[in-house]
C-alpha atoms as a PDB file:
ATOM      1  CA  UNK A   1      46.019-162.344 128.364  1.00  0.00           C
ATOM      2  CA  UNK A   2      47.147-161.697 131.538  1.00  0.00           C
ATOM      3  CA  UNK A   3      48.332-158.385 133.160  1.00  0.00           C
ATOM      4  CA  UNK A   4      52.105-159.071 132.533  1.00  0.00           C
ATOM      5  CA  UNK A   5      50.997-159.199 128.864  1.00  0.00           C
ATOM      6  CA  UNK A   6      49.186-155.964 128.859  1.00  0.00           C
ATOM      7  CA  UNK A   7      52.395-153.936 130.489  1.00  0.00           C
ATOM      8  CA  UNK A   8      54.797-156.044 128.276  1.00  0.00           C
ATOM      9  CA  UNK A   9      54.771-153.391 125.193  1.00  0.00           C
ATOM     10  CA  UNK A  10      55.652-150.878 127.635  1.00  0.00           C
ATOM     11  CA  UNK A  11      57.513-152.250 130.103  1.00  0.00           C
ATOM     12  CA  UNK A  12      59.979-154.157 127.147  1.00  0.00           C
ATOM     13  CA  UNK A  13      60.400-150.220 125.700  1.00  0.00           C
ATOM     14  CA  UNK A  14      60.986-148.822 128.948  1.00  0.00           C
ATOM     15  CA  UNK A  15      63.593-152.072 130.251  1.00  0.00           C
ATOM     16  CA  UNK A  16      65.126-151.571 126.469  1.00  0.00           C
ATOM     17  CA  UNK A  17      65.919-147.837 127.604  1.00  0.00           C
ATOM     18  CA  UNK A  18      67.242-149.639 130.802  1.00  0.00           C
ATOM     19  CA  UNK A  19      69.616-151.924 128.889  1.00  0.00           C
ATOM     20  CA  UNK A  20      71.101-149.331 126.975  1.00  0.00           C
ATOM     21  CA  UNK A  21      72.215-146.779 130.162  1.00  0.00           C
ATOM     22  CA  UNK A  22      73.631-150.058 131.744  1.00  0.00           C
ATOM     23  CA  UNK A  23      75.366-150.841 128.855  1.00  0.00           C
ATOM     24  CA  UNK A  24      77.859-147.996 129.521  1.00  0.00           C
ATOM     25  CA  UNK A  25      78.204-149.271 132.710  1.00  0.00           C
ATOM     26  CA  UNK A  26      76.138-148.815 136.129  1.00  0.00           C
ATOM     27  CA  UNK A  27      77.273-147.021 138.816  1.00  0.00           C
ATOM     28  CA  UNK A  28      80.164-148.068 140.869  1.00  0.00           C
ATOM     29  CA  UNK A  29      79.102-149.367 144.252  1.00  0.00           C
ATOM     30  CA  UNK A  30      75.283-150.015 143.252  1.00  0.00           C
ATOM     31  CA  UNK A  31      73.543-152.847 144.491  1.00  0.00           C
ATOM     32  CA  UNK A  32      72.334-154.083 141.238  1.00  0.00           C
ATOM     33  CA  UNK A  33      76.235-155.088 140.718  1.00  0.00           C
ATOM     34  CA  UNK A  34      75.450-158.711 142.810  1.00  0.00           C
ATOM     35  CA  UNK A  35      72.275-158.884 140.734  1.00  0.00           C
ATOM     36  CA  UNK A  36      74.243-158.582 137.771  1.00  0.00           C
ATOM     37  CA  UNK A  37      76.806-161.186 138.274  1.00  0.00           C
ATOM     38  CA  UNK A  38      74.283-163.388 139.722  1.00  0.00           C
ATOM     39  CA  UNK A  39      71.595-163.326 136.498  1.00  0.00           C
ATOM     40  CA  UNK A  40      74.405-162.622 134.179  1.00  0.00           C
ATOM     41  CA  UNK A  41      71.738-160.825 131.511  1.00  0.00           C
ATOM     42  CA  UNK A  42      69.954-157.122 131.504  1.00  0.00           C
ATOM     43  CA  UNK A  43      66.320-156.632 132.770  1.00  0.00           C
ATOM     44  CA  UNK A  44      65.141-156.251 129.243  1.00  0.00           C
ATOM     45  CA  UNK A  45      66.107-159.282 128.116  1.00  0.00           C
ATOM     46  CA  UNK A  46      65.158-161.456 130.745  1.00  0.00           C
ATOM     47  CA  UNK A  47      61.915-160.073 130.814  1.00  0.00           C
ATOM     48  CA  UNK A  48      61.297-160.877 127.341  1.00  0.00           C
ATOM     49  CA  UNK A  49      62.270-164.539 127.685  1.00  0.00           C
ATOM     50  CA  UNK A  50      60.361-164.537 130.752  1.00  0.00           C
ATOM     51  CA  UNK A  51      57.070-163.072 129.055  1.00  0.00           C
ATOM     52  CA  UNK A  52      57.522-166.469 126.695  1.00  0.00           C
ATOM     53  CA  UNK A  53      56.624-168.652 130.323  1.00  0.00           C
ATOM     54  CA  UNK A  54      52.995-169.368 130.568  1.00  0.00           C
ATOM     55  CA  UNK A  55      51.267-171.714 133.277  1.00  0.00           C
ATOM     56  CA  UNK A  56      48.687-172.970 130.280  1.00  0.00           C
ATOM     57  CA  UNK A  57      50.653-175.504 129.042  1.00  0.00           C
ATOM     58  CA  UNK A  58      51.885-177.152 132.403  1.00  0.00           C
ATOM     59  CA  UNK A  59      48.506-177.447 133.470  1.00  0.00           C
ATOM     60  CA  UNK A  60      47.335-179.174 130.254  1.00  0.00           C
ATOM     61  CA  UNK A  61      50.716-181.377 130.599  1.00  0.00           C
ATOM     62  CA  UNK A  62      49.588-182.159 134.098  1.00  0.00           C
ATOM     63  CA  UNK A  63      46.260-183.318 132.845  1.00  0.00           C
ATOM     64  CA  UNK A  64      47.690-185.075 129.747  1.00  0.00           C
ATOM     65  CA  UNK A  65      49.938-187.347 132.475  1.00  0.00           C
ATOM     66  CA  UNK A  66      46.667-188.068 134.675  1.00  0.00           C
ATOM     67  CA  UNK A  67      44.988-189.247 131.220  1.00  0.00           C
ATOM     68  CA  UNK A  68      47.249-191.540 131.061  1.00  0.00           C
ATOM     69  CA  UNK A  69      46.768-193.329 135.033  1.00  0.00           C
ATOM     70  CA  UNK A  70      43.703-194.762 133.730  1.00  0.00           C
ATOM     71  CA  UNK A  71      45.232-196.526 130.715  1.00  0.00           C
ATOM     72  CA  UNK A  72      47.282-198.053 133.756  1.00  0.00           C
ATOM     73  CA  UNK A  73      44.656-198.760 135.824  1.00  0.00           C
ATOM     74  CA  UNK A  74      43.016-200.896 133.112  1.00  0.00           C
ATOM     75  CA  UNK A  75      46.310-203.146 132.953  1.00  0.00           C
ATOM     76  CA  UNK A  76      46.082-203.679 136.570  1.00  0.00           C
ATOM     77  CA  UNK A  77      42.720-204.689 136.549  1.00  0.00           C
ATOM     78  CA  UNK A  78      42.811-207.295 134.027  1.00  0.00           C
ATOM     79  CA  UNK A  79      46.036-208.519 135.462  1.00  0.00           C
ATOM     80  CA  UNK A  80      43.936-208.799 139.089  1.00  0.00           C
ATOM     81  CA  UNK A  81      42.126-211.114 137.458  1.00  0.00           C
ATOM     82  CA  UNK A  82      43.060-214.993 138.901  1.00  0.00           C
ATOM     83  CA  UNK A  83      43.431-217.745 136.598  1.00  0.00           C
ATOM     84  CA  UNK A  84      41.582-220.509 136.463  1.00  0.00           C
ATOM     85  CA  UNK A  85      44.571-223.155 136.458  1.00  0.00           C
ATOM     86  CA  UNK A  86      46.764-224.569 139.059  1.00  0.00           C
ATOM     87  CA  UNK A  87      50.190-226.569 139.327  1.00  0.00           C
ATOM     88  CA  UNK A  88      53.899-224.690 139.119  1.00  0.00           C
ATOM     89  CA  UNK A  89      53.108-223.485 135.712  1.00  0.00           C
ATOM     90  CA  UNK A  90      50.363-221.426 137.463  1.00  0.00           C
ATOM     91  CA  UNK A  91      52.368-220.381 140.514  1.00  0.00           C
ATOM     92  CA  UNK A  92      55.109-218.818 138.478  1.00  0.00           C
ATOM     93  CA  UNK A  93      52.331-216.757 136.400  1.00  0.00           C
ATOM     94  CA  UNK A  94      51.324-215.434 139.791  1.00  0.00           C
ATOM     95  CA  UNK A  95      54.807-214.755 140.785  1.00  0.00           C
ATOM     96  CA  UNK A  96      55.390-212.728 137.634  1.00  0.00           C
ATOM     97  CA  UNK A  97      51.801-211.138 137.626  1.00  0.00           C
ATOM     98  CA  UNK A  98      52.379-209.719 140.873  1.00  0.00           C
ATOM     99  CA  UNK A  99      55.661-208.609 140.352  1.00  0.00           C
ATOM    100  CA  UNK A 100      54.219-206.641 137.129  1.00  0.00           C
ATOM    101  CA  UNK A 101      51.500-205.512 139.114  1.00  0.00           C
ATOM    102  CA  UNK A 102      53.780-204.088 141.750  1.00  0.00           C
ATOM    103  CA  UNK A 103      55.718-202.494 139.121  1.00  0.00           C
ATOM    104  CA  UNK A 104      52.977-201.213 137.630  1.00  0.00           C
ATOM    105  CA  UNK A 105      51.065-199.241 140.580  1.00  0.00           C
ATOM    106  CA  UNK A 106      52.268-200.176 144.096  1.00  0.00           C
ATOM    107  CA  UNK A 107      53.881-196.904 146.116  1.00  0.00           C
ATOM    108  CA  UNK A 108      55.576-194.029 144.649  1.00  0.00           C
ATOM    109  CA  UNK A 109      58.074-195.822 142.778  1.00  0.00           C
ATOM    110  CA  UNK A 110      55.911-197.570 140.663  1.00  0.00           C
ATOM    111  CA  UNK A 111      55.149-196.485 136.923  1.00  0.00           C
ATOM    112  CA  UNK A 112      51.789-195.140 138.162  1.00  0.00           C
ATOM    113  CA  UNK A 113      53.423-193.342 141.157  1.00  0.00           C
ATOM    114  CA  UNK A 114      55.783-191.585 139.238  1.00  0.00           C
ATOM    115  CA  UNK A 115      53.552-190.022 136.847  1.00  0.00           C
ATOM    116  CA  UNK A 116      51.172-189.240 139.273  1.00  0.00           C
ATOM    117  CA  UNK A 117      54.348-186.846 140.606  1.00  0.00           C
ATOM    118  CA  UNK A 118      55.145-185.653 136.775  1.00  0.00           C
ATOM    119  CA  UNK A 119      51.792-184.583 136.945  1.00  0.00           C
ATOM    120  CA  UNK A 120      51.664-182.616 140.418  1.00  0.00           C
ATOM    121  CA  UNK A 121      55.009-181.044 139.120  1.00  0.00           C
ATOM    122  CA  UNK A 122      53.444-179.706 136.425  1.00  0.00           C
ATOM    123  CA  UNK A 123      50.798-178.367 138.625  1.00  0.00           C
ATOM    124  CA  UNK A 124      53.482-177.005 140.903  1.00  0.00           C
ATOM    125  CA  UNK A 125      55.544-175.443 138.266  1.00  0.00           C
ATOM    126  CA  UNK A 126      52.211-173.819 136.441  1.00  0.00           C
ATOM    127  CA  UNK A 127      51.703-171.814 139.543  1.00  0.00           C
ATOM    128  CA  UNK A 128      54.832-170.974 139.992  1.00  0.00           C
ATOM    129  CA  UNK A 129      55.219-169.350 136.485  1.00  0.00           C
ATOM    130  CA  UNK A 130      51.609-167.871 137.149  1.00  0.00           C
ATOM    131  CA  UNK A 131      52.341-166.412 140.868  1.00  0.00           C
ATOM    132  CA  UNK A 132      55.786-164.949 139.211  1.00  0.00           C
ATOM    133  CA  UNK A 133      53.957-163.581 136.513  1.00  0.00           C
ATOM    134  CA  UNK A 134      51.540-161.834 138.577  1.00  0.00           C
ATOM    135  CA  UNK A 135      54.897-160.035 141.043  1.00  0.00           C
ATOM    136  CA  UNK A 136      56.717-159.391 137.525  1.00  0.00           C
ATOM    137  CA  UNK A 137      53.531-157.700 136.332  1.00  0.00           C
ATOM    138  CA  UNK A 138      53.086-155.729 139.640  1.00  0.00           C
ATOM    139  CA  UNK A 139      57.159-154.911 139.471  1.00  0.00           C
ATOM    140  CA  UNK A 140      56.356-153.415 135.944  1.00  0.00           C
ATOM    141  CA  UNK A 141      53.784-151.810 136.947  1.00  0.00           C
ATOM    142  CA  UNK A 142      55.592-149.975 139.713  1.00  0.00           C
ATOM    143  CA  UNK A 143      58.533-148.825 137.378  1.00  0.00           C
ATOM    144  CA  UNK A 144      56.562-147.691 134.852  1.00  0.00           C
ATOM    145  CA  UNK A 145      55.071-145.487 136.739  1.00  0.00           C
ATOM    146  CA  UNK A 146      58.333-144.096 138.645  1.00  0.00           C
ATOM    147  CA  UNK A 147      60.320-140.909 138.766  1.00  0.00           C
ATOM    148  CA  UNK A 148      63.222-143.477 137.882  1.00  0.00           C
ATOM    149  CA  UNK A 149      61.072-144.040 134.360  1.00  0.00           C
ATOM    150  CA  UNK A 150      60.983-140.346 133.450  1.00  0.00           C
ATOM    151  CA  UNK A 151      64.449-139.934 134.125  1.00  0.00           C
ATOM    152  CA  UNK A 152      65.610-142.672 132.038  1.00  0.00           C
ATOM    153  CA  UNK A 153      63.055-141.582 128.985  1.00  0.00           C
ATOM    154  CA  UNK A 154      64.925-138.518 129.679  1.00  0.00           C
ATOM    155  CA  UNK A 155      68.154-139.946 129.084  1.00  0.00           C
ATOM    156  CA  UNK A 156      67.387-141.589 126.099  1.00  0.00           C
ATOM    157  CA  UNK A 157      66.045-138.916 124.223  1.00  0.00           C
ATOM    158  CA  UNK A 158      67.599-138.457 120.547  1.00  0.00           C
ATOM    159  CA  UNK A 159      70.441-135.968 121.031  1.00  0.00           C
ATOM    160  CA  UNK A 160      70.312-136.102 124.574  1.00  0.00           C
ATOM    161  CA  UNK A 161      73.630-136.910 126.177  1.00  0.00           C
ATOM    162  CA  UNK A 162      72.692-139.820 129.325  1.00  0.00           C
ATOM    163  CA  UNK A 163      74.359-138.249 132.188  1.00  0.00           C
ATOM    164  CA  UNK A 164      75.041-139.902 136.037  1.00  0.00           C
ATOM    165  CA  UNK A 165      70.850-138.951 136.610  1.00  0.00           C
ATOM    166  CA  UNK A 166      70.111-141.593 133.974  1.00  0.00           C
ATOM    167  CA  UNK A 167      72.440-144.376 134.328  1.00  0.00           C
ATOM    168  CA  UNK A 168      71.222-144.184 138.612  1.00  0.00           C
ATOM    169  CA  UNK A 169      67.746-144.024 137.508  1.00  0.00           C
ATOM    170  CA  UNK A 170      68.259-147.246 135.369  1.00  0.00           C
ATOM    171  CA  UNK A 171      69.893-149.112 137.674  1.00  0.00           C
ATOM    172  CA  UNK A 172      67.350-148.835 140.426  1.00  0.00           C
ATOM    173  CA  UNK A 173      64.530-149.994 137.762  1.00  0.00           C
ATOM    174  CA  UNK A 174      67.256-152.529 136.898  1.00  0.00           C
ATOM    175  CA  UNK A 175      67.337-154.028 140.886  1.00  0.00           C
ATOM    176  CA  UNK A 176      63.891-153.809 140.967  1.00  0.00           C
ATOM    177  CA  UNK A 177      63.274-155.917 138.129  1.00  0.00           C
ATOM    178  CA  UNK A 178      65.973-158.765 138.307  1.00  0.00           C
ATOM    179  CA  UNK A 179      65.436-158.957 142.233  1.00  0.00           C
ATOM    180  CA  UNK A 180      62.175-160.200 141.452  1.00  0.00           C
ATOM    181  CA  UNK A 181      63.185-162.369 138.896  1.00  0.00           C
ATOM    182  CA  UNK A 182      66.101-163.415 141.239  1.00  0.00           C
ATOM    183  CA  UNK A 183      63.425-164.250 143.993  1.00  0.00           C
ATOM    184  CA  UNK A 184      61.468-166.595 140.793  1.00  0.00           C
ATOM    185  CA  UNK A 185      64.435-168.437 139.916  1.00  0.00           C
ATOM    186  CA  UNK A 186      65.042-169.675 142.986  1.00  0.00           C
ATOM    187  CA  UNK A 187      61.602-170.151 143.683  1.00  0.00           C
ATOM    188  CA  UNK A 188      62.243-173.125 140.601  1.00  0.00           C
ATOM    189  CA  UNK A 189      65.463-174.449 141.878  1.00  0.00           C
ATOM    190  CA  UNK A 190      63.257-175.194 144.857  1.00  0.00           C
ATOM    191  CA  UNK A 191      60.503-176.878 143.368  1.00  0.00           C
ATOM    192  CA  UNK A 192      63.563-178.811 141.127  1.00  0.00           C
ATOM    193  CA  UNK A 193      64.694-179.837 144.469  1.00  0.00           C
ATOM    194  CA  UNK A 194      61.926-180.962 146.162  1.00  0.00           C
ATOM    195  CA  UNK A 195      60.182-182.917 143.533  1.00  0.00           C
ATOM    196  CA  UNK A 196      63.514-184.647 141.976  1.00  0.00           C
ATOM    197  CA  UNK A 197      63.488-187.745 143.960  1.00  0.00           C
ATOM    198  CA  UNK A 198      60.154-188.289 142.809  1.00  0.00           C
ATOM    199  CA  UNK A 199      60.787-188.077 139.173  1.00  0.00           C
ATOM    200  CA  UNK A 200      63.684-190.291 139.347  1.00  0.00           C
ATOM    201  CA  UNK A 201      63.522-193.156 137.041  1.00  0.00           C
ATOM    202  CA  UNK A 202      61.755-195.889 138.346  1.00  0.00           C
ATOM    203  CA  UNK A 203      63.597-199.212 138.596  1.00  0.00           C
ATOM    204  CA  UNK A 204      62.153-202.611 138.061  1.00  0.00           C
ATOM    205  CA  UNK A 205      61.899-204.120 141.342  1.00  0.00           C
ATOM    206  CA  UNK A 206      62.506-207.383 140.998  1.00  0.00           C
ATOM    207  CA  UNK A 207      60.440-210.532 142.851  1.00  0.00           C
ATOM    208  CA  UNK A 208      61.833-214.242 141.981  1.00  0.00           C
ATOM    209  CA  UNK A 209      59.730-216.898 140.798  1.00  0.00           C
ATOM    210  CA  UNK A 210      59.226-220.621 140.103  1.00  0.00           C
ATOM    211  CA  UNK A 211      59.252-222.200 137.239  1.00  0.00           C
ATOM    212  CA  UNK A 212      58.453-226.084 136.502  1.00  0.00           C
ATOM    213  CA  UNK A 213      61.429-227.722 135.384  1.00  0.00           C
ATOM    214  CA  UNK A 214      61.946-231.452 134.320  1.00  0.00           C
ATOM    215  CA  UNK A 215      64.288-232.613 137.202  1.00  0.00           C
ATOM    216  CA  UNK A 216      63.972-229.983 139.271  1.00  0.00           C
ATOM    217  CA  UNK A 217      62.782-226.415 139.741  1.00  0.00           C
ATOM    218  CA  UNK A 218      64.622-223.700 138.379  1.00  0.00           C
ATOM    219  CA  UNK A 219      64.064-220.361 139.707  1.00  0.00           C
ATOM    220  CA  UNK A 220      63.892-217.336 137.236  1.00  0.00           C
ATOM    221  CA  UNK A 221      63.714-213.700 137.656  1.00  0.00           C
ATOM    222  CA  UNK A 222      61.075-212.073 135.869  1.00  0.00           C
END
C-alpha cells in the first residue's frame, strides 16, 4: 500500500463532493473549463480509475519478457553449432541457419530485440504509473487539507443549499486534481511515442539461399 492508497478513502469522498458541485455547473470563466473539455470526466472519477493503475504488475511483465530471452538464447546456441557435412546440401543449411539466426537475435529488429524493448517498456511505464502515483498522492494530500475542502464539505451538507462559495471551492480542487492527471497522461502519450518504433512487429528479413538441384541450382528463399 502506497500513500495514494491510504488518502484514497478520503480523497474519493472529498472528489465525490467535488463531482456533485460541478455537476450544476462550474463557474463561468474558470480555468478548470480547458481541463474539462480536455479530460472529458470529473476528478472523482478519474481518480478512482486511476487508483486501479499499479507499477507491480509492469514490473513483473517486464521480468516475465526477460524470462523468456534465455529460451532464445538457447535456440541460438544450438543453431551456432556447425555441421559436420559439406556439399550444396550443406551450404543452403547454412544459408537458412543464419538467416534464422539473424532473425532470431541480430539488432533491434530481431525477435530477441524486440522483446528486450517490451520489456524496458514495461519498466518505463511501471515508473511512470509509480512517479504519478506518488504527485496524485501529494495533490490529494494538499486538497484535503485546504480551505477549498471545508468549503465544499460545507456545501454538501444535508439541507444545506451549495451556493457560488462551494461550486468556486470545487472547482479549484477540481484544477488541481485533473492538471495533475493532465500532466500523467501526457507523460504516457510520450512514452507511447518514443518506444512505438521499437515494438513494431518485427518482419522476417529475408537472406536467399542455394539449394542443390538436378540440372542446375535453384535458388530458394527461406
Amino acid at each position: 500500500m502506497d500513500a495514494l492508497d491510504r488518502l484514497a478513502e478520503p480523497g474519493l469522498d472529498l472528489l465525490a463532493r467535488v463531482d456533485t458541485l460541478l455537476a450544476a455547473g462550474a463557474p463561468e470563466g474558470h480555468r478548470l473549463w480547458p481541463l474539462l473539455r480536455r479530460m472529458q470526466v470529473l476528478p472523482g472519477t478519474a481518480v478512482r480509475e486511476f487508483l486501479d493503475l499499479h507499477p507491480a504488475p509492469l514490473t513483473g511483465a517486464g521480468h516475465a519478457v526477460r524470462r523468456l530471452v534465455r529460451g532464445y538464447d538457447d535456440t541460438c546456441a544450438l543453431l551456432g553449432d556447425q555441421v559436420a557435412w559439406s556439399g550444396a546440401a550443406a551450404s543452403a543449411y547454412d544459408e537458412a541457419r543464419a538467416t534464422l539466426l539473424r532473425h532470431l537475435d541480430e539488432g533491434p529488429e530481431s525477435l530477441v530485440g524486440r522483446l528486450e524493448s517490451t520489456a524496458s517498456y514495461a519498466d518505463a511505464l511501471a515508473g511512470w504509473v509509480e512517479g504519478s502515483r506518488v504527485a496524485l498522492a501529494r495533490a490529494l494530500a494538499e486538497v484535503l487539507g485546504s480551505s477549498e475542502a471545508v468549503a465544499v464539505h460545507a456545501a454538501t451538507r444535508p439541507g444545506v443549499h451549495a451556493g457560488p462559495a462551494g461550486a468556486s471551492a470545487a472547482a479549484e480542487i477540481a484544477t488541481r486534481i485533473l492538471g495533475v492527471l493532465g500532466v500523467a497522461y501526457d507523460g504516457a502519450e510520450t512514452l507511447l511515442r518514443q518506444w512505438g518504433p521499437s515494438l513494431a512487429e518485427t518482419v522476417w528479413r529475408d537472406r536467399p539461399a542455394v539449394a542443390p538441384h538436378y540440372g542446375g541450382t535453384t535458388r530458394i528463399g527461406y
